[in-house]
N, C-alpha and C. Protein backbone atom coordinates (compact mmCIF):
# COMPACT_ATOMS: atom_id res chain seq x y z
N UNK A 1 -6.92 -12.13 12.53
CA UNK A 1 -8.27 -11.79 12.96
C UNK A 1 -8.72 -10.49 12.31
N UNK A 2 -7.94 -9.47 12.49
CA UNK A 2 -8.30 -8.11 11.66
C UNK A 2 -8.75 -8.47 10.30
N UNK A 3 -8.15 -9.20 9.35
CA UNK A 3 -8.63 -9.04 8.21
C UNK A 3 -9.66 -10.34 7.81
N UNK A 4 -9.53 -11.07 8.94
CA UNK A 4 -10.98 -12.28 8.73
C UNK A 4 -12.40 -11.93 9.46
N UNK A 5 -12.20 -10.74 10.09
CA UNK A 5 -13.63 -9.93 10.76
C UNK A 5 -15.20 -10.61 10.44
N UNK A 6 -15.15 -9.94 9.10
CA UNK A 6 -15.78 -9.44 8.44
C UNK A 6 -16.49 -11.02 7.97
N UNK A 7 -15.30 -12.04 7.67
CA UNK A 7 -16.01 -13.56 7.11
C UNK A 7 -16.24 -14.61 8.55
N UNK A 8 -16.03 -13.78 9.71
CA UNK A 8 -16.22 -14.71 10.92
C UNK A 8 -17.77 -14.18 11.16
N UNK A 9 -18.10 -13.03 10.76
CA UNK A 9 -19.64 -12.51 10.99
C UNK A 9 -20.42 -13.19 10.12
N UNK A 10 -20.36 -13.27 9.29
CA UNK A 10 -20.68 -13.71 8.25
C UNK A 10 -21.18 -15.54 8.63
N UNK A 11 -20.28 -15.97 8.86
CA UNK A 11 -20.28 -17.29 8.96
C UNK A 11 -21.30 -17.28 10.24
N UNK A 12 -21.21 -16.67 11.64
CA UNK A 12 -21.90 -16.70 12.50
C UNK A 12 -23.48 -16.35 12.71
N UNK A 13 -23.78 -15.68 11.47
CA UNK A 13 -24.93 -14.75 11.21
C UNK A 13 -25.44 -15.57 10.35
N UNK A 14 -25.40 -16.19 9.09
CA UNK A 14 -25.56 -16.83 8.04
C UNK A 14 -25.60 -18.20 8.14
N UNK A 15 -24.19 -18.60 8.50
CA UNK A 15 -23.56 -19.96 8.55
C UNK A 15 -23.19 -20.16 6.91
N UNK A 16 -22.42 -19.20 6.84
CA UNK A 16 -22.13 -19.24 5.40
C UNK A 16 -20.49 -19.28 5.42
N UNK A 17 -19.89 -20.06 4.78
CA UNK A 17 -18.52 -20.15 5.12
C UNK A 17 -17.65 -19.33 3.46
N UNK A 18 -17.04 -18.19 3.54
CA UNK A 18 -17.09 -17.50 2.70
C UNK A 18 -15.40 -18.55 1.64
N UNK A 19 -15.53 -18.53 0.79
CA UNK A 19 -14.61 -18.79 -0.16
C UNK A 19 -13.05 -18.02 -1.00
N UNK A 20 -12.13 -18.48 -1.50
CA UNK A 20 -11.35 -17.92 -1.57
C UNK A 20 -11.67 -17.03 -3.13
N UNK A 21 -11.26 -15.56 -3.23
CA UNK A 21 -11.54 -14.94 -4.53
C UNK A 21 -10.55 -14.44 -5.12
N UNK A 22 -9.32 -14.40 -4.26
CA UNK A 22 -8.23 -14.22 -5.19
C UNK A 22 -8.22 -12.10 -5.17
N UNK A 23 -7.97 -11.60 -5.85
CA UNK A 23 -7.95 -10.45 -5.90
C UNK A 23 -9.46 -9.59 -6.05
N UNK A 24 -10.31 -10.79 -6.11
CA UNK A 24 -12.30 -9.99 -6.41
C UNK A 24 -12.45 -9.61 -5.15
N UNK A 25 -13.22 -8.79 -5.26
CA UNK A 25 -14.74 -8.43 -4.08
C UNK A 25 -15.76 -8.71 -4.34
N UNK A 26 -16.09 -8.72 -3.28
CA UNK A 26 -17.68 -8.44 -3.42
C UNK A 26 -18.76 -7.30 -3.93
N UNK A 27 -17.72 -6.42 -3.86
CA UNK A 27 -18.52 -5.40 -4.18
C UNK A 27 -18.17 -4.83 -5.04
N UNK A 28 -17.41 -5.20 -6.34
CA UNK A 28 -16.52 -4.30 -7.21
C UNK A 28 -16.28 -5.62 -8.39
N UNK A 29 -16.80 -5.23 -9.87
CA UNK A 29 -16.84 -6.37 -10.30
C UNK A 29 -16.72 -5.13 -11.28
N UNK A 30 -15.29 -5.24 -12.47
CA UNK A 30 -14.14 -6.38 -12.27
C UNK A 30 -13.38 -5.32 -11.09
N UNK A 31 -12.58 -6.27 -10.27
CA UNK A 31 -11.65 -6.24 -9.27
C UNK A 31 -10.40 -6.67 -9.56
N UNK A 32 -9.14 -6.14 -10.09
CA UNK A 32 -7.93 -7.18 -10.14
C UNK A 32 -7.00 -6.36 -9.93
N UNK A 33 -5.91 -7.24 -10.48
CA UNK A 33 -4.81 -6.34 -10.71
C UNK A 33 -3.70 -7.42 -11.74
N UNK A 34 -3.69 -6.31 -12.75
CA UNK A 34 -3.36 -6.71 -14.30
C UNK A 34 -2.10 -6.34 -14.29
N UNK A 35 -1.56 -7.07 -15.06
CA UNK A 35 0.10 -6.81 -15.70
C UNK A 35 -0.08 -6.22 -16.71
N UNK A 36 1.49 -5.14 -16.64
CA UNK A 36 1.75 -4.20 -17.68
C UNK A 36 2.87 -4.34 -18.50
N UNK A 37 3.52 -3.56 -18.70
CA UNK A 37 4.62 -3.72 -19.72
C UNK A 37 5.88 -3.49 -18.61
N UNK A 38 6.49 -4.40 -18.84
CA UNK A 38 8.03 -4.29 -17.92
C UNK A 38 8.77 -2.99 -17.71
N UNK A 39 8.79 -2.86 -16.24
CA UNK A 39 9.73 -1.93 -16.34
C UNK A 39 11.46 -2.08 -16.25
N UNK A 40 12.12 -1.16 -16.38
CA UNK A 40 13.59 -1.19 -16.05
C UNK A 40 14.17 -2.12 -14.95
N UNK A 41 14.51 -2.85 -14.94
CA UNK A 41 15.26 -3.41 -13.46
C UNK A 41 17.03 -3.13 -13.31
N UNK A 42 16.96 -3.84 -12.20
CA UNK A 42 18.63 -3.86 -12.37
C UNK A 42 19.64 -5.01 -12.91
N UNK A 43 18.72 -6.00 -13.55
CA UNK A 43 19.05 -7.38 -14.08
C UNK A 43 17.42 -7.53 -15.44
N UNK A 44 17.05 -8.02 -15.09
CA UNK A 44 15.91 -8.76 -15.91
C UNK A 44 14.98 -7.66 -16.05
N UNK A 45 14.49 -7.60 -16.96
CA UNK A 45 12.89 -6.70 -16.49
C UNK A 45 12.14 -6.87 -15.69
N UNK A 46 11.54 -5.80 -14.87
CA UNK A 46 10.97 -5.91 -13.47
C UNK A 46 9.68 -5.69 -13.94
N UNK A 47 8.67 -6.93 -13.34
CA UNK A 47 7.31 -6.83 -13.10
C UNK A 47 6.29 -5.61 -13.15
N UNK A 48 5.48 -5.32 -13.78
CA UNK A 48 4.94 -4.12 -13.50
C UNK A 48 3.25 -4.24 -13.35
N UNK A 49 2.09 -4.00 -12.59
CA UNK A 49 1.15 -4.19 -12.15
C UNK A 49 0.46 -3.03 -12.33
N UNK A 50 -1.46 -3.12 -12.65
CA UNK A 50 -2.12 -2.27 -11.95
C UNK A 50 -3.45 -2.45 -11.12
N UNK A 51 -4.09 -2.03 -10.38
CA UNK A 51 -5.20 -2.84 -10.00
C UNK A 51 -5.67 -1.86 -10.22
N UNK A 52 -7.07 -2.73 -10.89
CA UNK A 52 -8.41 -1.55 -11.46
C UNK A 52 -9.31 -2.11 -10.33
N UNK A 53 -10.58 -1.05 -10.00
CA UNK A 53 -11.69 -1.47 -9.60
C UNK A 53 -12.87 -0.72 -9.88
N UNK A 54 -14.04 -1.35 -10.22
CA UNK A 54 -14.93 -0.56 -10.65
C UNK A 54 -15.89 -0.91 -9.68
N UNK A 55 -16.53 0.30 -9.32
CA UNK A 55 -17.86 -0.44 -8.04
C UNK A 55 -18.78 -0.01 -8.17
N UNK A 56 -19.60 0.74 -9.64
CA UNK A 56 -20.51 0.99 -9.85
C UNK A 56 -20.58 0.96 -11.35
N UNK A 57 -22.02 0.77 -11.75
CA UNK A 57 -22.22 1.02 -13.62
C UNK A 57 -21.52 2.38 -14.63
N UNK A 58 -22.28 3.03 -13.52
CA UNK A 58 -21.40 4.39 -14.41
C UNK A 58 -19.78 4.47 -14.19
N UNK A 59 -18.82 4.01 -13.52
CA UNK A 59 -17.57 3.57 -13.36
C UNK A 59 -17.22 2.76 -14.55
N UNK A 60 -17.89 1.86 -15.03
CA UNK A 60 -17.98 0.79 -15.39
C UNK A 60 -18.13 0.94 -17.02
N UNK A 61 -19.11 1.87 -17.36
CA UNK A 61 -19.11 2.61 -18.89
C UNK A 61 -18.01 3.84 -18.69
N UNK A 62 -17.71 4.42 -17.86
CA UNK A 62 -16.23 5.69 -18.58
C UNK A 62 -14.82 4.25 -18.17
N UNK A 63 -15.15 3.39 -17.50
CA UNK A 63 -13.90 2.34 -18.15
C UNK A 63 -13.91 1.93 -19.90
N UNK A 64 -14.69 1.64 -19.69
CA UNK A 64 -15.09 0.87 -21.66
C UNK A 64 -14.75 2.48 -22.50
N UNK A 65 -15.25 3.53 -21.79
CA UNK A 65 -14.54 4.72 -23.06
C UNK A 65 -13.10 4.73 -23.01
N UNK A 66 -12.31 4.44 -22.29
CA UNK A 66 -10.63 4.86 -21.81
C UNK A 66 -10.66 3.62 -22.59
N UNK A 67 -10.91 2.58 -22.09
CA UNK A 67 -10.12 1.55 -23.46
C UNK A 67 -10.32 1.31 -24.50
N UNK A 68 -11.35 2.40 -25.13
CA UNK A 68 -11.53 2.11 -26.56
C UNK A 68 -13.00 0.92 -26.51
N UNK A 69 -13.64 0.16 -25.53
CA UNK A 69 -14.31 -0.60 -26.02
C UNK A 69 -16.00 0.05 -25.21
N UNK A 70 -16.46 0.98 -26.07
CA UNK A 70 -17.64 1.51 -25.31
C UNK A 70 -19.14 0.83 -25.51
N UNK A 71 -18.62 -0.49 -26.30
CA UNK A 71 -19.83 -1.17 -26.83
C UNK A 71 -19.95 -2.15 -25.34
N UNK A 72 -18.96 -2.58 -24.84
CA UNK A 72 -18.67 -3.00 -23.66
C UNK A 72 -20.06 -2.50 -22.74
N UNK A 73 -19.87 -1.42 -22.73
CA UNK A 73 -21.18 -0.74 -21.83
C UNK A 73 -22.59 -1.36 -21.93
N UNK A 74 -22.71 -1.60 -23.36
CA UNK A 74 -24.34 -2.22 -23.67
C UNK A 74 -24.19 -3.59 -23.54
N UNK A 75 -22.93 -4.41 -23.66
CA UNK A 75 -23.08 -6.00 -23.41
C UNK A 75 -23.76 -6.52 -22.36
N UNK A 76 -25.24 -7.10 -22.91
CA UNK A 76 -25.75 -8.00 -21.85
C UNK A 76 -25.35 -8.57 -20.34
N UNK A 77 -23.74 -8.80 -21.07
CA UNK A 77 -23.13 -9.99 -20.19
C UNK A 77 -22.28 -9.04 -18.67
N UNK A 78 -22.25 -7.58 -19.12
CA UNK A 78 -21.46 -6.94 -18.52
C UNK A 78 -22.63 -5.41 -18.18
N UNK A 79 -23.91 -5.49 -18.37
CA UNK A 79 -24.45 -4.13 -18.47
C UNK A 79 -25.14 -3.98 -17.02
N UNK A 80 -24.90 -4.53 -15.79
CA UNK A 80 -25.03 -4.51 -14.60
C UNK A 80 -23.99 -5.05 -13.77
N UNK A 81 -24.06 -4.79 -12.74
CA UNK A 81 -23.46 -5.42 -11.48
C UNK A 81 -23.13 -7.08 -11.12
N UNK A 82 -24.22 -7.66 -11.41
CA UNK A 82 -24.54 -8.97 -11.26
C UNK A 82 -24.17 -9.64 -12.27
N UNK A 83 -24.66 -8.81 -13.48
CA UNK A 83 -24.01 -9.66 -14.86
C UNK A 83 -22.64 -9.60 -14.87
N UNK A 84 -22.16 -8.29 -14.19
CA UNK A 84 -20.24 -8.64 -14.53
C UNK A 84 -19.73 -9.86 -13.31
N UNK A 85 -20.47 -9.74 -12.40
CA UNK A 85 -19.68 -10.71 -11.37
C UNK A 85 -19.74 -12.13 -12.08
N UNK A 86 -20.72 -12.36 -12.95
CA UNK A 86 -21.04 -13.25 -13.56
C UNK A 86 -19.95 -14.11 -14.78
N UNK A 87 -19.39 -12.84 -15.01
CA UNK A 87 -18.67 -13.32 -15.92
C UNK A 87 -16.92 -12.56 -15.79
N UNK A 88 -16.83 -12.34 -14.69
CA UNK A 88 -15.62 -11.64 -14.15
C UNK A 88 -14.76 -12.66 -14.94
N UNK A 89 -14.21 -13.51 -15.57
CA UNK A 89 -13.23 -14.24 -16.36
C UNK A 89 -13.14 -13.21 -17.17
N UNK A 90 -13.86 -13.28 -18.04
CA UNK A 90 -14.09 -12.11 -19.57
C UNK A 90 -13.64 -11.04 -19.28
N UNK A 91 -13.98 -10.40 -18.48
CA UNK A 91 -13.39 -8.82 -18.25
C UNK A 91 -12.28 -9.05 -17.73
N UNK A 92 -11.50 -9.79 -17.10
CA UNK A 92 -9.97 -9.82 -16.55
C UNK A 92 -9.55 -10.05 -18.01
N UNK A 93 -10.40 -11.01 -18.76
CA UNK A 93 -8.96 -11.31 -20.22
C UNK A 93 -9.25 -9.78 -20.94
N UNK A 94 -10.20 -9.27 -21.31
CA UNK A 94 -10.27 -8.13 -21.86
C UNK A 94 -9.51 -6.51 -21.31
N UNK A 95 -9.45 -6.66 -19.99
CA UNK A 95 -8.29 -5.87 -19.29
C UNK A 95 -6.92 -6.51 -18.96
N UNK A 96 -7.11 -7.54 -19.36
CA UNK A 96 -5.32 -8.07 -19.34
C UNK A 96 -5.10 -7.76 -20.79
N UNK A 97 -5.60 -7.93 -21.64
CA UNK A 97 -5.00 -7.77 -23.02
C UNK A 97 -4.80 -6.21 -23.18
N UNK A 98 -5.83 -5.17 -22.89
CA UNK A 98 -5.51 -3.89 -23.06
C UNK A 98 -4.30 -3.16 -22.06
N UNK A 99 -4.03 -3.96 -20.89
CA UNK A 99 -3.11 -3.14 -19.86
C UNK A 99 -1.62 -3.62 -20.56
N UNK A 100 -1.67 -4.89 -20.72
CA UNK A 100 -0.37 -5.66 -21.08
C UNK A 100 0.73 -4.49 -21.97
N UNK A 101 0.35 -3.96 -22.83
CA UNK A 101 1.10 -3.10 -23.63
C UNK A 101 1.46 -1.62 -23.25
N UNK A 102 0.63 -1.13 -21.93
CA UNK A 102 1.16 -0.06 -21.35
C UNK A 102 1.92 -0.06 -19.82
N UNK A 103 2.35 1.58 -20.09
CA UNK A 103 3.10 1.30 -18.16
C UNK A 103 2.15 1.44 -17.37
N UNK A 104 1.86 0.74 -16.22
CA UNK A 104 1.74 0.87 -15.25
C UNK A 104 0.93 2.22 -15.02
N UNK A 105 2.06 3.35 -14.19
CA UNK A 105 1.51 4.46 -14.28
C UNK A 105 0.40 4.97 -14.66
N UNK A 106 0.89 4.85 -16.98
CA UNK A 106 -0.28 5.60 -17.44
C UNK A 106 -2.11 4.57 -17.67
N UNK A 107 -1.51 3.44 -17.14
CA UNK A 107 -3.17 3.02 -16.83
C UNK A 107 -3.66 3.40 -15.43
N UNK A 108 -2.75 3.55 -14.76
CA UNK A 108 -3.46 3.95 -13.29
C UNK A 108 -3.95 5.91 -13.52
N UNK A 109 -2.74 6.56 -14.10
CA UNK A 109 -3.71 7.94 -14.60
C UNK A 109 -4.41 8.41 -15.95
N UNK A 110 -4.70 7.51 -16.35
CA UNK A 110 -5.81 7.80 -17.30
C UNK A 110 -7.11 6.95 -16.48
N UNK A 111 -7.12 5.93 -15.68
CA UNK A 111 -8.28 5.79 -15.32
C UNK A 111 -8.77 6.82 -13.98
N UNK A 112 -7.83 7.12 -13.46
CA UNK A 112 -8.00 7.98 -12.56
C UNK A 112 -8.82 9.11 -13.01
N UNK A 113 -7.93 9.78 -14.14
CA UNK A 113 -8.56 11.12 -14.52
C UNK A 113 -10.31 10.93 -15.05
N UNK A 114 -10.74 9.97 -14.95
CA UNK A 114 -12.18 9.85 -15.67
C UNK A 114 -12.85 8.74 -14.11
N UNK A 115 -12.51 9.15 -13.23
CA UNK A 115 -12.84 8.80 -11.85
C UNK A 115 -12.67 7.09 -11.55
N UNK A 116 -12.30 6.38 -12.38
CA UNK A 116 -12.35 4.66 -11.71
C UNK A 116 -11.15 4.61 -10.85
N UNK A 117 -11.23 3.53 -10.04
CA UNK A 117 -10.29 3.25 -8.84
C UNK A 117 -8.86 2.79 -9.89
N UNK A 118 -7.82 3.21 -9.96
CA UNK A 118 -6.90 2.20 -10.01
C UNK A 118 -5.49 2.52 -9.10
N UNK A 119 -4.83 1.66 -9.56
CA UNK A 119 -3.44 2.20 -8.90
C UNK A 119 -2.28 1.01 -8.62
N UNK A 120 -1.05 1.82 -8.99
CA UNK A 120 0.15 1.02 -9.55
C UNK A 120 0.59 0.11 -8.30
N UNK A 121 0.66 -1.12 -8.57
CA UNK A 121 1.27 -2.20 -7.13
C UNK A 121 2.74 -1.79 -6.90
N UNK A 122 3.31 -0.68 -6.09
CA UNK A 122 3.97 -0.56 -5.79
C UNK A 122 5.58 -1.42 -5.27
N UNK A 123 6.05 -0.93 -5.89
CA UNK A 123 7.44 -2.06 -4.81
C UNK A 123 8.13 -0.68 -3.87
N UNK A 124 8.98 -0.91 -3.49
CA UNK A 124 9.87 -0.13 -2.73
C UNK A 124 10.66 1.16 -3.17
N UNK A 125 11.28 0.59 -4.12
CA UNK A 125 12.04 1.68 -4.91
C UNK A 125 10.64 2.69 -5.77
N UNK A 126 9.85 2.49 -5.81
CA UNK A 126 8.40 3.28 -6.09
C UNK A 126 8.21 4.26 -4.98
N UNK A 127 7.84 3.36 -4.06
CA UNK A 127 7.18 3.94 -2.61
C UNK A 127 8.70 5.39 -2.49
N UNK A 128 9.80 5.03 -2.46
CA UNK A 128 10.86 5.86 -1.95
C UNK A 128 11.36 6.93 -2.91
N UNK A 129 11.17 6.81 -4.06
CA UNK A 129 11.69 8.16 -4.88
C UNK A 129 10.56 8.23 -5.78
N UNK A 130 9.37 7.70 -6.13
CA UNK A 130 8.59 7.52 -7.54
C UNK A 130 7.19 8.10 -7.50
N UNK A 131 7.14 7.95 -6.23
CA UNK A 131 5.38 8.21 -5.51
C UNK A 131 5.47 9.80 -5.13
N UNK A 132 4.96 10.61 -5.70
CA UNK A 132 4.53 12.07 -5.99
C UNK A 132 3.94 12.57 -4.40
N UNK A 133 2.69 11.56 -3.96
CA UNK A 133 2.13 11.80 -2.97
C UNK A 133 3.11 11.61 -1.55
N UNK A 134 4.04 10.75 -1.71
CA UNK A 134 4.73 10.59 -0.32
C UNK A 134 5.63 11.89 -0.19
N UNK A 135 6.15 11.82 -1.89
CA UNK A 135 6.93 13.29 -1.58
C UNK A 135 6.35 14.61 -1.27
N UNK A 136 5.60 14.64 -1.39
CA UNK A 136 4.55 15.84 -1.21
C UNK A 136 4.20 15.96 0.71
N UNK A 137 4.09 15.35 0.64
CA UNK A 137 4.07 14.91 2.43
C UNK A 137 5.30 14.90 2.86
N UNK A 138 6.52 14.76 1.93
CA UNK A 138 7.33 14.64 2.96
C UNK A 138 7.73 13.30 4.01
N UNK A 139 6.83 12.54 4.00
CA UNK A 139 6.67 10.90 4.52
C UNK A 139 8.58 10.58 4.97
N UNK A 140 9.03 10.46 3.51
CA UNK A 140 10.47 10.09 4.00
C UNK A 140 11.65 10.71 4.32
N UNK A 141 11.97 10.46 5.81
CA UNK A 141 13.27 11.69 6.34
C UNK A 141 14.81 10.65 6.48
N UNK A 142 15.41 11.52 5.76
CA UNK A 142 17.02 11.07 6.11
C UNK A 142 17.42 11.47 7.29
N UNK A 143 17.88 10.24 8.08
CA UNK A 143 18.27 10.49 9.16
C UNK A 143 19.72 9.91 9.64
N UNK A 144 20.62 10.44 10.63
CA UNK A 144 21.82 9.64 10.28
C UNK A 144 22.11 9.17 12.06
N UNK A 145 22.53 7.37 11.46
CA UNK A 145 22.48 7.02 12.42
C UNK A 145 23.80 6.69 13.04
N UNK A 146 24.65 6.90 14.42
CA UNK A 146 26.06 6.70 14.76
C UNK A 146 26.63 6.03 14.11
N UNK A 147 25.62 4.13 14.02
CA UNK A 147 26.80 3.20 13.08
C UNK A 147 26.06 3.20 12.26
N UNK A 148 24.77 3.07 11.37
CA UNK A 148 24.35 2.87 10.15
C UNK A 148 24.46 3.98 8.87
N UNK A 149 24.84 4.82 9.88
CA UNK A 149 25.02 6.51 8.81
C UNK A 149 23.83 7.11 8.20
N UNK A 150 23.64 7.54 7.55
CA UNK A 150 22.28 8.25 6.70
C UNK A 150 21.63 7.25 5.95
N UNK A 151 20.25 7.15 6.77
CA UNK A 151 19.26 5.94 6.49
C UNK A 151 18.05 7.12 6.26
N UNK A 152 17.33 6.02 5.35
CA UNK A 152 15.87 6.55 5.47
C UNK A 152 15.07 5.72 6.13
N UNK A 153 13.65 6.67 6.98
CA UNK A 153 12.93 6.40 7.66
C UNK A 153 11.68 6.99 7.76
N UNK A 154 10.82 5.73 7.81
CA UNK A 154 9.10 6.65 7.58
C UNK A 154 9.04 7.33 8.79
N UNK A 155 8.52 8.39 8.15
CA UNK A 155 7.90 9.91 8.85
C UNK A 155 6.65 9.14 9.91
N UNK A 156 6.02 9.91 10.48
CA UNK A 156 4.59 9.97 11.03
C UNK A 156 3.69 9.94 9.76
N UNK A 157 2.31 9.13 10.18
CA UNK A 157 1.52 8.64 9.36
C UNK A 157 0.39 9.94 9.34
N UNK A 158 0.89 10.85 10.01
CA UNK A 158 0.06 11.83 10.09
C UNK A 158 0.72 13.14 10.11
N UNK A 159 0.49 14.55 9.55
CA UNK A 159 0.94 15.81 9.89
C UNK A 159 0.00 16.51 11.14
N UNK A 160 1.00 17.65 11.56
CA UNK A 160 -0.12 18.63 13.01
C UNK A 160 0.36 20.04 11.79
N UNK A 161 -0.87 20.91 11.88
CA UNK A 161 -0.47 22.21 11.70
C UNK A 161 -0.16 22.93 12.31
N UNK A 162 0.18 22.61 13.53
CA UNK A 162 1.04 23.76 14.45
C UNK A 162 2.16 23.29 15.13
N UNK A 163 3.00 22.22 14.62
CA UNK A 163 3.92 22.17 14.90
C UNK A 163 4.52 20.80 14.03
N UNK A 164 6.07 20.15 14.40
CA UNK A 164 6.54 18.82 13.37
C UNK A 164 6.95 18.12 14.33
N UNK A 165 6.73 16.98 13.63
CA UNK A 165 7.41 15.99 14.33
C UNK A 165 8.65 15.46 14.06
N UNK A 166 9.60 15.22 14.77
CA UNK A 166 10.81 14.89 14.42
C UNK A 166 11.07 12.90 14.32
N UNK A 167 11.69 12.87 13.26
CA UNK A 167 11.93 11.48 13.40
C UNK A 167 13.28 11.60 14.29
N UNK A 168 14.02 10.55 15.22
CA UNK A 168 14.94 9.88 15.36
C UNK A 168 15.43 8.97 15.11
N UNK A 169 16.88 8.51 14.55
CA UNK A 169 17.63 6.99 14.79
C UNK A 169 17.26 6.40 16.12
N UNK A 170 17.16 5.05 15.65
CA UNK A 170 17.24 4.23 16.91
C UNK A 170 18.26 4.43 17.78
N UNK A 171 18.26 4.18 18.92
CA UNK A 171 19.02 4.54 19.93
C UNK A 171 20.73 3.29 19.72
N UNK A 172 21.61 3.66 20.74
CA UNK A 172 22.39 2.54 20.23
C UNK A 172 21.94 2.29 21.87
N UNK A 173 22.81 0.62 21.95
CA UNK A 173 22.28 -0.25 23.11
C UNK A 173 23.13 0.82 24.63
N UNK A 174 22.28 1.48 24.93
CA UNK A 174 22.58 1.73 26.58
C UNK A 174 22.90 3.29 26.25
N UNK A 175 22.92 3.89 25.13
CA UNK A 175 22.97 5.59 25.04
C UNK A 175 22.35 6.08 25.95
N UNK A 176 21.18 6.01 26.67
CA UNK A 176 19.86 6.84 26.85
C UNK A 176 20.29 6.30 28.94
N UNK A 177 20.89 5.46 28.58
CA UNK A 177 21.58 5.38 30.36
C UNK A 177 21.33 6.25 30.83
N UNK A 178 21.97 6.93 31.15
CA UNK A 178 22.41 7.85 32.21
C UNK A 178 21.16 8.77 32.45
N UNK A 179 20.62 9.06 31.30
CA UNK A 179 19.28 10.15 31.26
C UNK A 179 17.84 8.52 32.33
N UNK A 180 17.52 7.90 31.80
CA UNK A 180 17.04 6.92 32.33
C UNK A 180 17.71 6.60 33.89
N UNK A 181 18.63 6.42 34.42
CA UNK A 181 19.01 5.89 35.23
C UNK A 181 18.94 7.32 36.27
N UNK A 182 19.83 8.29 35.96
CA UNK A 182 20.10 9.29 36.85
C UNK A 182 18.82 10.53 36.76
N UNK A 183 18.24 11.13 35.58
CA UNK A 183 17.41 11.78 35.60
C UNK A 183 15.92 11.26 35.77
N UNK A 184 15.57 10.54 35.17
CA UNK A 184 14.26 9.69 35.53
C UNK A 184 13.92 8.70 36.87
N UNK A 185 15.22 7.74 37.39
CA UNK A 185 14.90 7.03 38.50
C UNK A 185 15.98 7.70 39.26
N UNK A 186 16.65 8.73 39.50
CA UNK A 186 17.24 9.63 40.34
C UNK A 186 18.46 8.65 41.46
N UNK A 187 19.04 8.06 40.12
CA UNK A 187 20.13 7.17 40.80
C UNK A 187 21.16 7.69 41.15
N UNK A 188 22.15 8.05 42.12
CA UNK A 188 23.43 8.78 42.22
C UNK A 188 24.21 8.78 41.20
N UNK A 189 25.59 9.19 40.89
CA UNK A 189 26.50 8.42 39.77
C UNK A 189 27.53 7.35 40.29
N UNK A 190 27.21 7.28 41.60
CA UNK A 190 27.89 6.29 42.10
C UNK A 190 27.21 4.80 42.29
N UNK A 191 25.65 4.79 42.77
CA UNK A 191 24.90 3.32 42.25
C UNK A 191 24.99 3.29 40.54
N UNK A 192 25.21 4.25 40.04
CA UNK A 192 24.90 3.43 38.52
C UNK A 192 26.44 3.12 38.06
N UNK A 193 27.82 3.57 37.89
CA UNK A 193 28.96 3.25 38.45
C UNK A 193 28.79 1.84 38.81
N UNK A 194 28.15 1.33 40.13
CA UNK A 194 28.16 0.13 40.57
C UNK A 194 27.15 -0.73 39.84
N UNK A 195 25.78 -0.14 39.18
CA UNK A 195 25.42 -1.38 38.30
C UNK A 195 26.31 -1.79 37.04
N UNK A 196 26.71 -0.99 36.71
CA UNK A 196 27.89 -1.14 35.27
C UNK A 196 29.05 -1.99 35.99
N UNK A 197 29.38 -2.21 37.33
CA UNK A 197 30.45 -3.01 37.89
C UNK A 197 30.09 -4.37 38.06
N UNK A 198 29.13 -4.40 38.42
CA UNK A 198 27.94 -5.70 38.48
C UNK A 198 26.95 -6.30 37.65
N UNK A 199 27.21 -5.65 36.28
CA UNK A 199 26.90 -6.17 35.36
C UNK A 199 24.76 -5.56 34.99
N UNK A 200 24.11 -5.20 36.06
CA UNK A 200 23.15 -5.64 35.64
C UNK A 200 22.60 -4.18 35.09
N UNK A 201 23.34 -3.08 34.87
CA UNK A 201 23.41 -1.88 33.69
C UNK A 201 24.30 -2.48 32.49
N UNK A 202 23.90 -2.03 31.71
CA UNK A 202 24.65 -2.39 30.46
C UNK A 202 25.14 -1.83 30.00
């Protein structure tokens, strides 16, 4: 429901039943996300991705300067909004052919630095040692757990400036007993003794 919102209004308001687009928008023409040049794996070469998006004209001409094609800018077929949605095929083959030969990365910061949307499709081993911004935040804390030992674990999705938040390991099954049982529901140590005899403490 969260991410069909938007095409249930639509349909109810309109009676327009919206269609599948694959990686487009509506509002961002071209919209994708292009393959790059392989990176390192630990077997085969690993996949490497970037998704561009452009959502306005002037976006749209400092793209055509970064790839070398600034005639791009005056093409009929591409010199508005409407005309690129028009022909969104063409501009995916013309940005698949120019991304194909670089990493990842440096198409996501060279379009960056001249303001268009892009950015590298992340996998895991990215997100955890590769991504500048998580480390900068701090996002991921080693934490060590009784039986799993030193794991990592996402931080809070948010910082406070006047104070931190601490991550914890998950609890193990029935640690937190006694604090629960005797400090919170103010059980003797002799009823909880007897639920552990009777099974229904754990």
């Amino acid at each position: 429901i969260h991410t069909t919102g938007t095409a249930v209004l639509e349909y109810t308001a309109l009676g327009r039943v919206r269609q599948r687009m694959g990686n487009r928008s509506p509002h961002a023409a071209p919209q994708g996300v292009y393959p790059c040049l392989p990176g390192p794996g630990d077997g085969a070469p690993e996949e490497r991705w970037c998704v561009i998006s452009v959502g306005t004209d002037d976006e749209w001409r400092r793209l055509c300067q970064v790839i070398g094609r600034p005639e791009l800018a005056r093409d009929p077929r591409f010199v508005s909004f409407a005309a690129r949605k028009g022909h969104e095929d063409e501009i995916d083959g013309i940005l698949t052919a120019w991304a194909a030969d670089r990493r990842a990365e440096d198409v996501m910061l060279c379009l960056q630095a001249e303001g268009v949307a892009a950015g590298v499709v992340q996998n895991a081993r990215d997100l955890l040692s590769a991504d500048p911004q998580m480390a900068a935040r701090g996002h991921y804390r080693r934490v060590v757990h009784d039986e799993a030992g030193e794991t990592t674990y996402d931080g809070p999705p948010f910082t406070l400036s006047e104070c931190t938040i601490d991550v914890r390991p998950a609890p193990l099954l029935g640690e937190d007993n006694d604090y629960v049982f005797k400090e919170l529901l103010g059980l003797t140590d002799d009823a909880v003794s007897d639920g552990y005899a009777e099974g229904f403490i754990a």
